[in-house]
PDB file of N, CA and C in Angstrom:
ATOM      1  N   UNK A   1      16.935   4.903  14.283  1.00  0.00           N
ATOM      2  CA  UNK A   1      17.027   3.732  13.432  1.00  0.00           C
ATOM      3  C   UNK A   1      16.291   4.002  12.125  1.00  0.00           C
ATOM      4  N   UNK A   2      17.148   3.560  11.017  1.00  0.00           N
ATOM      5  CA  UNK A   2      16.301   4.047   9.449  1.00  0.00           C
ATOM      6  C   UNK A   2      15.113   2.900   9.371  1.00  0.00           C
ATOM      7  N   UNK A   3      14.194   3.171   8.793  1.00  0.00           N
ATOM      8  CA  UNK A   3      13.274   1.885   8.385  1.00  0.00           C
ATOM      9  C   UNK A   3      13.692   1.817   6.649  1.00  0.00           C
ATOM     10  N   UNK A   4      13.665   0.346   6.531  1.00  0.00           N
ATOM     11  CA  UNK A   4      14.142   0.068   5.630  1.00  0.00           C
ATOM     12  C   UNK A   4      12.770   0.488   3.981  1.00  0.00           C
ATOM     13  N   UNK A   5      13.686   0.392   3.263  1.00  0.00           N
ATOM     14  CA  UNK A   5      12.553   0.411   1.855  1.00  0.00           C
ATOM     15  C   UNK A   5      11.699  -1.011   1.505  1.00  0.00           C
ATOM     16  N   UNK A   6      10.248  -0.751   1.533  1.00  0.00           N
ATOM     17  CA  UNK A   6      10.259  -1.729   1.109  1.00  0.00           C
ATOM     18  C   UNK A   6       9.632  -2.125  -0.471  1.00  0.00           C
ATOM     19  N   UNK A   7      10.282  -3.043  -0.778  1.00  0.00           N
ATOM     20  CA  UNK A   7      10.278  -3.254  -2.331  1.00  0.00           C
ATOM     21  C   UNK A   7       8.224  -3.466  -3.111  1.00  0.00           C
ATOM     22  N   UNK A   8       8.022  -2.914  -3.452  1.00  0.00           N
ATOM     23  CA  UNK A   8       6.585  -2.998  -3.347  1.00  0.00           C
ATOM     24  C   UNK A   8       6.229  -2.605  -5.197  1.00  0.00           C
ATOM     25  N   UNK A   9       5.387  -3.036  -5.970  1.00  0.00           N
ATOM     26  CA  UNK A   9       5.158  -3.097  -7.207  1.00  0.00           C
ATOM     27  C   UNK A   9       3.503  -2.881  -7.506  1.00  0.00           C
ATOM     28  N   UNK A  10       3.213  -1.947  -8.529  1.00  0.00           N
ATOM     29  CA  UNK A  10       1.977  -1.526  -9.064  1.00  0.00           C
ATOM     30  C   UNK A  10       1.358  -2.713  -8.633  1.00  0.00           C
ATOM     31  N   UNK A  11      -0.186  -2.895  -8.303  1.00  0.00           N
ATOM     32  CA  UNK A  11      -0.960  -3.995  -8.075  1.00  0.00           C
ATOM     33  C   UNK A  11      -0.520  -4.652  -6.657  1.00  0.00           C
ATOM     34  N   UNK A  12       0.176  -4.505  -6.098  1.00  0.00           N
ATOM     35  CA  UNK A  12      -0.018  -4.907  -4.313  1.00  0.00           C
ATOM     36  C   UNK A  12      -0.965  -4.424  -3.502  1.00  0.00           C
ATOM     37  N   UNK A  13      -1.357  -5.690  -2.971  1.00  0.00           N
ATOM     38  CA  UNK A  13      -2.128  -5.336  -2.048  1.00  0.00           C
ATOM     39  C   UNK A  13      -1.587  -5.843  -0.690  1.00  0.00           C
ATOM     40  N   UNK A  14      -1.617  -4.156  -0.079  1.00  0.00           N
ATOM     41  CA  UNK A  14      -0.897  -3.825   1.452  1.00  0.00           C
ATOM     42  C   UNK A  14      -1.821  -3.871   2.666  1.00  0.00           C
ATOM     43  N   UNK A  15      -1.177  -3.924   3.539  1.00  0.00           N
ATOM     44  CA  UNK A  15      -1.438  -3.461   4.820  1.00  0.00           C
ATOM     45  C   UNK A  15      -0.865  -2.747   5.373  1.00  0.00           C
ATOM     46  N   UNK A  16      -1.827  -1.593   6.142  1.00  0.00           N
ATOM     47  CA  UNK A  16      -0.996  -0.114   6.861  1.00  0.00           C
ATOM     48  C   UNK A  16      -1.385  -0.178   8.354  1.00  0.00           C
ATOM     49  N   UNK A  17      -0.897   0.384   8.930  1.00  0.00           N
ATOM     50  CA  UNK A  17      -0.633   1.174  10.401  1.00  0.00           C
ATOM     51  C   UNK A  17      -2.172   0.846  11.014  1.00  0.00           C
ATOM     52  N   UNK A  18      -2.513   1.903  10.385  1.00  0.00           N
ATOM     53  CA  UNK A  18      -3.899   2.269  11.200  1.00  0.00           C
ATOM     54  C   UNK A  18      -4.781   2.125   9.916  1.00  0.00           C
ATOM     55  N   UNK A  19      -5.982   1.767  10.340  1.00  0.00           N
ATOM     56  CA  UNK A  19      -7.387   1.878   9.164  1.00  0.00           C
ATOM     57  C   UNK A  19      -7.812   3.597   8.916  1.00  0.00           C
ATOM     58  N   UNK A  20      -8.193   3.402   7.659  1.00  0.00           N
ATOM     59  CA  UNK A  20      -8.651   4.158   6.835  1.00  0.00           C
ATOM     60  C   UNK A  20      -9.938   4.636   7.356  1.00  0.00           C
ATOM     61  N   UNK A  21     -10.483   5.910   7.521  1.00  0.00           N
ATOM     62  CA  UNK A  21     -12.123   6.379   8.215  1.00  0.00           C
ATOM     63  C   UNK A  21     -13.480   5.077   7.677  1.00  0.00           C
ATOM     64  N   UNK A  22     -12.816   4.354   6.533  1.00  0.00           N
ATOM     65  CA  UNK A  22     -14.477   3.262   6.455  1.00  0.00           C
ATOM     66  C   UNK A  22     -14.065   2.058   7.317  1.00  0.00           C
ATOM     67  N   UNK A  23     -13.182   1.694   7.722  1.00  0.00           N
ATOM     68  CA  UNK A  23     -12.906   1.258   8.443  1.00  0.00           C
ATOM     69  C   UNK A  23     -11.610  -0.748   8.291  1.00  0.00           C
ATOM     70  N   UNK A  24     -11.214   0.249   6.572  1.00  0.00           N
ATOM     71  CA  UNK A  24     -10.573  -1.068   6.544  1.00  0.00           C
ATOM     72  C   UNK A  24      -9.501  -0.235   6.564  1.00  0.00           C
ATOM     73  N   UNK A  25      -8.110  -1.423   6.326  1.00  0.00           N
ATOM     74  CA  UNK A  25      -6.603  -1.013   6.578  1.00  0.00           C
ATOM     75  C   UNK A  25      -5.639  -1.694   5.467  1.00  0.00           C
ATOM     76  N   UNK A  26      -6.651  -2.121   3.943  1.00  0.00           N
ATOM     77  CA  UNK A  26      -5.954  -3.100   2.951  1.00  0.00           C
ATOM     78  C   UNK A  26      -5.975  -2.193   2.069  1.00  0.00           C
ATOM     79  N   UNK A  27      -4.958  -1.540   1.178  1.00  0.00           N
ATOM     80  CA  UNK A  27      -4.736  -0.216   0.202  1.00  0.00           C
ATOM     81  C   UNK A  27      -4.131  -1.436  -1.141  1.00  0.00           C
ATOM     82  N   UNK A  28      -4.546  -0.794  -1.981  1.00  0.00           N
ATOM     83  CA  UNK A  28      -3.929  -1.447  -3.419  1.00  0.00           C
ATOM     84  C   UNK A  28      -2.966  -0.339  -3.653  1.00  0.00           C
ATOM     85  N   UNK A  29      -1.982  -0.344  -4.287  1.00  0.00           N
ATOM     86  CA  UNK A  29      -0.616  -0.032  -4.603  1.00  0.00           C
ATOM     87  C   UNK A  29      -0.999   0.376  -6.020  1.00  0.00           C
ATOM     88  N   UNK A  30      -1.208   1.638  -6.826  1.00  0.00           N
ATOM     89  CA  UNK A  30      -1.433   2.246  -7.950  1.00  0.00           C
ATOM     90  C   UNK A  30      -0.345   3.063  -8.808  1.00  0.00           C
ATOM     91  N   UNK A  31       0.743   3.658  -7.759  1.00  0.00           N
ATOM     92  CA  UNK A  31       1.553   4.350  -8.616  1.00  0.00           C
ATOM     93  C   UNK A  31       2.632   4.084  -7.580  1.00  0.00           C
ATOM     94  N   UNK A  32       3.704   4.096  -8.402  1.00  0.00           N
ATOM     95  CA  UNK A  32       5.350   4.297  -7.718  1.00  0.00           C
ATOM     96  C   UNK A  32       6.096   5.311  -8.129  1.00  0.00           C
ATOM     97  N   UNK A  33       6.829   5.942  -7.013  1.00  0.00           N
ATOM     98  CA  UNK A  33       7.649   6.926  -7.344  1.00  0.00           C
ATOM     99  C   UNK A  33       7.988   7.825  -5.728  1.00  0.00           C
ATOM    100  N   UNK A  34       8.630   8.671  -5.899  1.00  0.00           N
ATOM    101  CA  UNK A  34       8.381   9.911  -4.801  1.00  0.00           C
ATOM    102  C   UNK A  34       7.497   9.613  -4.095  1.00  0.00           C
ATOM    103  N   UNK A  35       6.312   9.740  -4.507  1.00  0.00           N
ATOM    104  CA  UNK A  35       5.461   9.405  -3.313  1.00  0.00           C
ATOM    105  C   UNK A  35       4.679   7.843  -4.075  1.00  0.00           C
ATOM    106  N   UNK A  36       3.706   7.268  -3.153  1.00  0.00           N
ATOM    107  CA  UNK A  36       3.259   6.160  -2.974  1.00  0.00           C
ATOM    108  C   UNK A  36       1.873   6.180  -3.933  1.00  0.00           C
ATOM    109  N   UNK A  37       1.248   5.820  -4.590  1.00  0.00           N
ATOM    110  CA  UNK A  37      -0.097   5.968  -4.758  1.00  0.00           C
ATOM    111  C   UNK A  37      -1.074   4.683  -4.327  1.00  0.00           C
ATOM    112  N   UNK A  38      -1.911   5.111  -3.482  1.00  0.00           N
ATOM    113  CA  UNK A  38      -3.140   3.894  -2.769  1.00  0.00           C
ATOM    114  C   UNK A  38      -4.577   3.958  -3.437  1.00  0.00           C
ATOM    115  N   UNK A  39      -4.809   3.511  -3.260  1.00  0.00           N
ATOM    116  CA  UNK A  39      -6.806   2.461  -2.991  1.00  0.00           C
ATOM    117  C   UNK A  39      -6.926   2.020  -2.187  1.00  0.00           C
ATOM    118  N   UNK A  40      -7.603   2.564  -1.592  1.00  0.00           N
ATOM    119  CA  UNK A  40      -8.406   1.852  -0.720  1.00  0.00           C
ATOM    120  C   UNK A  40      -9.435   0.839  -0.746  1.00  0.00           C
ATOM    121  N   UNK A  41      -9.585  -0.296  -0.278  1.00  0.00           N
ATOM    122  CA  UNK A  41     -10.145  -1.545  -0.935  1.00  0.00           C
ATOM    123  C   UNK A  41     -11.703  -1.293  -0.341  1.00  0.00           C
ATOM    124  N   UNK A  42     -11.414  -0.831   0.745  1.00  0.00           N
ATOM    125  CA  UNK A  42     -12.834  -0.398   1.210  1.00  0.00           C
ATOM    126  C   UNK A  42     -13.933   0.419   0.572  1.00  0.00           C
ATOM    127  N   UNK A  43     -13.579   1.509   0.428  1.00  0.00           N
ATOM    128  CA  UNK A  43     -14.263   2.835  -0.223  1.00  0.00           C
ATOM    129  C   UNK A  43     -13.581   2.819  -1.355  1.00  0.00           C
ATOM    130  N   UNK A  44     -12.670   3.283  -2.136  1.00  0.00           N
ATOM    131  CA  UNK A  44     -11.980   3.522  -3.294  1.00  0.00           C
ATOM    132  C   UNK A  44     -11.751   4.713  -3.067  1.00  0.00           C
ATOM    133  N   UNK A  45     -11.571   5.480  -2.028  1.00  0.00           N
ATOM    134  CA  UNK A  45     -10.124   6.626  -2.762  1.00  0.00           C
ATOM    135  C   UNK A  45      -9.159   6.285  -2.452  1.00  0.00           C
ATOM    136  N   UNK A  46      -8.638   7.223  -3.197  1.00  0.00           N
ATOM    137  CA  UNK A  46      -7.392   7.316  -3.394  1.00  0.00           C
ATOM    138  C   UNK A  46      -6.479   7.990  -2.779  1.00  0.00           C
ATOM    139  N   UNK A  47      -5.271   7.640  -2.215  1.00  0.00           N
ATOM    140  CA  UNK A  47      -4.621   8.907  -1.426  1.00  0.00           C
ATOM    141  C   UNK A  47      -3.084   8.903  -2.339  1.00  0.00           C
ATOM    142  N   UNK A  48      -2.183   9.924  -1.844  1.00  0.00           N
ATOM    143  CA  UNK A  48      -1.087   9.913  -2.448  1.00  0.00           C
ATOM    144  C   UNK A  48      -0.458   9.660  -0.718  1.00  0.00           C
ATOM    145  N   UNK A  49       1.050   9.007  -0.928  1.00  0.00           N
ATOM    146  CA  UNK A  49       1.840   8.803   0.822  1.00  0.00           C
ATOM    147  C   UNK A  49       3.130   9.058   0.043  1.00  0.00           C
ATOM    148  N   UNK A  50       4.019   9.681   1.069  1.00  0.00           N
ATOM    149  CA  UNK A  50       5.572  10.376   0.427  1.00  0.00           C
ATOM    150  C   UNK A  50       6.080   8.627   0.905  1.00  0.00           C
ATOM    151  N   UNK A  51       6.946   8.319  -0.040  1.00  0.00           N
ATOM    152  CA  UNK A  51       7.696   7.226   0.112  1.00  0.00           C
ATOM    153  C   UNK A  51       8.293   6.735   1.770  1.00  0.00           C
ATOM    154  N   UNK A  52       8.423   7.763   2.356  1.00  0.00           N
ATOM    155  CA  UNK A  52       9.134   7.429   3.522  1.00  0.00           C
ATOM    156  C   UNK A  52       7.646   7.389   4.620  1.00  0.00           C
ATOM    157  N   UNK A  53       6.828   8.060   4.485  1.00  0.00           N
ATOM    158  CA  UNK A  53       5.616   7.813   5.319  1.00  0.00           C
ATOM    159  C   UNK A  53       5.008   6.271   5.317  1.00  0.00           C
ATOM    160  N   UNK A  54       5.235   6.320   3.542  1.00  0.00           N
ATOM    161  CA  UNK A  54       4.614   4.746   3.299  1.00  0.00           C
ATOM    162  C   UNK A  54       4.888   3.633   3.784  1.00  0.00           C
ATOM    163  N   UNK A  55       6.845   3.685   4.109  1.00  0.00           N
ATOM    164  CA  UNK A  55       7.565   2.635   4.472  1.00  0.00           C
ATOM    165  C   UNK A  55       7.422   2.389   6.436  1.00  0.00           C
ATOM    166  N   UNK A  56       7.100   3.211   6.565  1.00  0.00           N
ATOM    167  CA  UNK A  56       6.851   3.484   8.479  1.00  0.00           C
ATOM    168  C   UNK A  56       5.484   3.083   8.499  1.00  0.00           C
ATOM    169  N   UNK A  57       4.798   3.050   7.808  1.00  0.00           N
ATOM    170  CA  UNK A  57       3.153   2.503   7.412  1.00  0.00           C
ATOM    171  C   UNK A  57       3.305   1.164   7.869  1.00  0.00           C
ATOM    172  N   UNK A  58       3.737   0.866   6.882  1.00  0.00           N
ATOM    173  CA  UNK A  58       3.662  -0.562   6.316  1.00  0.00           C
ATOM    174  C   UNK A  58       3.516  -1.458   7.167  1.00  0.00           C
ATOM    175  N   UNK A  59       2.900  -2.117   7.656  1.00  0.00           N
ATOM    176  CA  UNK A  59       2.724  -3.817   8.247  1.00  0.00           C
ATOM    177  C   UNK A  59       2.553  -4.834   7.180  1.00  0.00           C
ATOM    178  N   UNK A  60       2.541  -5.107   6.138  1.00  0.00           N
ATOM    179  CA  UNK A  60       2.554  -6.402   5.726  1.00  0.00           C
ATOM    180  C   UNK A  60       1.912  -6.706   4.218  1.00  0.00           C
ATOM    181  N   UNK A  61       2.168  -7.663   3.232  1.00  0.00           N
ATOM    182  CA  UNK A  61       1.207  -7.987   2.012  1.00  0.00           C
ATOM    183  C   UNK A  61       0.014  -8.624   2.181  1.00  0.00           C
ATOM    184  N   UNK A  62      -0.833  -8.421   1.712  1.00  0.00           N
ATOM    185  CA  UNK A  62      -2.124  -9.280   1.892  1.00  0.00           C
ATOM    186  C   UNK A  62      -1.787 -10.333   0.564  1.00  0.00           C
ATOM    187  N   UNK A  63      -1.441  -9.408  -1.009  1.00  0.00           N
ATOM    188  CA  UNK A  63      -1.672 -10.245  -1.859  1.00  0.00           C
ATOM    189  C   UNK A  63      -0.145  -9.607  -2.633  1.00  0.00           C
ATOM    190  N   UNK A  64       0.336 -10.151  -3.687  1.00  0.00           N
ATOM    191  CA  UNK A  64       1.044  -9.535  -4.387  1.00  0.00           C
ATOM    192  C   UNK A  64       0.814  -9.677  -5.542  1.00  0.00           C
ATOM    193  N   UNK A  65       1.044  -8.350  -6.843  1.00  0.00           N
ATOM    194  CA  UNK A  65       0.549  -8.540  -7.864  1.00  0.00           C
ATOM    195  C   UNK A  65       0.593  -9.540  -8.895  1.00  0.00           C
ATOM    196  N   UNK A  66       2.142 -10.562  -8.772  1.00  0.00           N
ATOM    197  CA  UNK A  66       2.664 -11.276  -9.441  1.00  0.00           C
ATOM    198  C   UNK A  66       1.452 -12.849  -8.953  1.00  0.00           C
ATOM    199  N   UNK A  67       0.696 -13.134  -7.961  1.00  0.00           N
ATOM    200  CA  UNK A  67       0.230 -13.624  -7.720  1.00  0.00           C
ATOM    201  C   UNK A  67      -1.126 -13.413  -7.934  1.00  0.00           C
ATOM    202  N   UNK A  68      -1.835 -12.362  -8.453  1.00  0.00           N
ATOM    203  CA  UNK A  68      -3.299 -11.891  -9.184  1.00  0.00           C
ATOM    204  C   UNK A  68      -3.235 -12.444 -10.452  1.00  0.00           C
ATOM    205  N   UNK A  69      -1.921 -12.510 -11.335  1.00  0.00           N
ATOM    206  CA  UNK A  69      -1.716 -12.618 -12.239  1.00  0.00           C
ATOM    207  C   UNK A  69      -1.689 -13.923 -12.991  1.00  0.00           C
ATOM    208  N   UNK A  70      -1.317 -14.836 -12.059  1.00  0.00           N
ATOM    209  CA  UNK A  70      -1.173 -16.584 -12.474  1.00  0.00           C
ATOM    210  C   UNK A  70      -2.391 -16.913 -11.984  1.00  0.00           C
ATOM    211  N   UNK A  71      -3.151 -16.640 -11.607  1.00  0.00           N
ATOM    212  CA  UNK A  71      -4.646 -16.705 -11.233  1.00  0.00           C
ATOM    213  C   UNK A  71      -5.496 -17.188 -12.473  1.00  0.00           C
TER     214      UNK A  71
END
């Protein structure tokens, strides 16, 4: 079964699979393309994820950027 794409924009804030070694699991969304670019909200690095890793990741939005913004 394919997992679908999911539509995701600079400034999201995600939720993944499994937590990150500090022990959170909420990544900010930094670059799009080929691969994924994250933050980690916990610690701050940064990782790069190939688009299709990212989408099998994925559990859910915490925040979306369009909503930081009318803030």
């Amino acid at each position: 079964m394919a997992v679908p794409i999911v539509p995701v924009k600079v400034g999201d804030v995600v939720r993944l699979k499994k937590p990150h070694p500090c022990g959170t699991n909420e990544w900010e969304i930094d670059r799009i393309g080929a691969d994924i670019g994250l933050k980690c909200q916990g610690c701050g690095r940064r990782v790069m994820l190939p688009r299709s890793e990212f989408d099998r990741r994925f559990r859910g939005f915490i925040r979306r950027a369009d909503e930081s913004r009318e803030a």
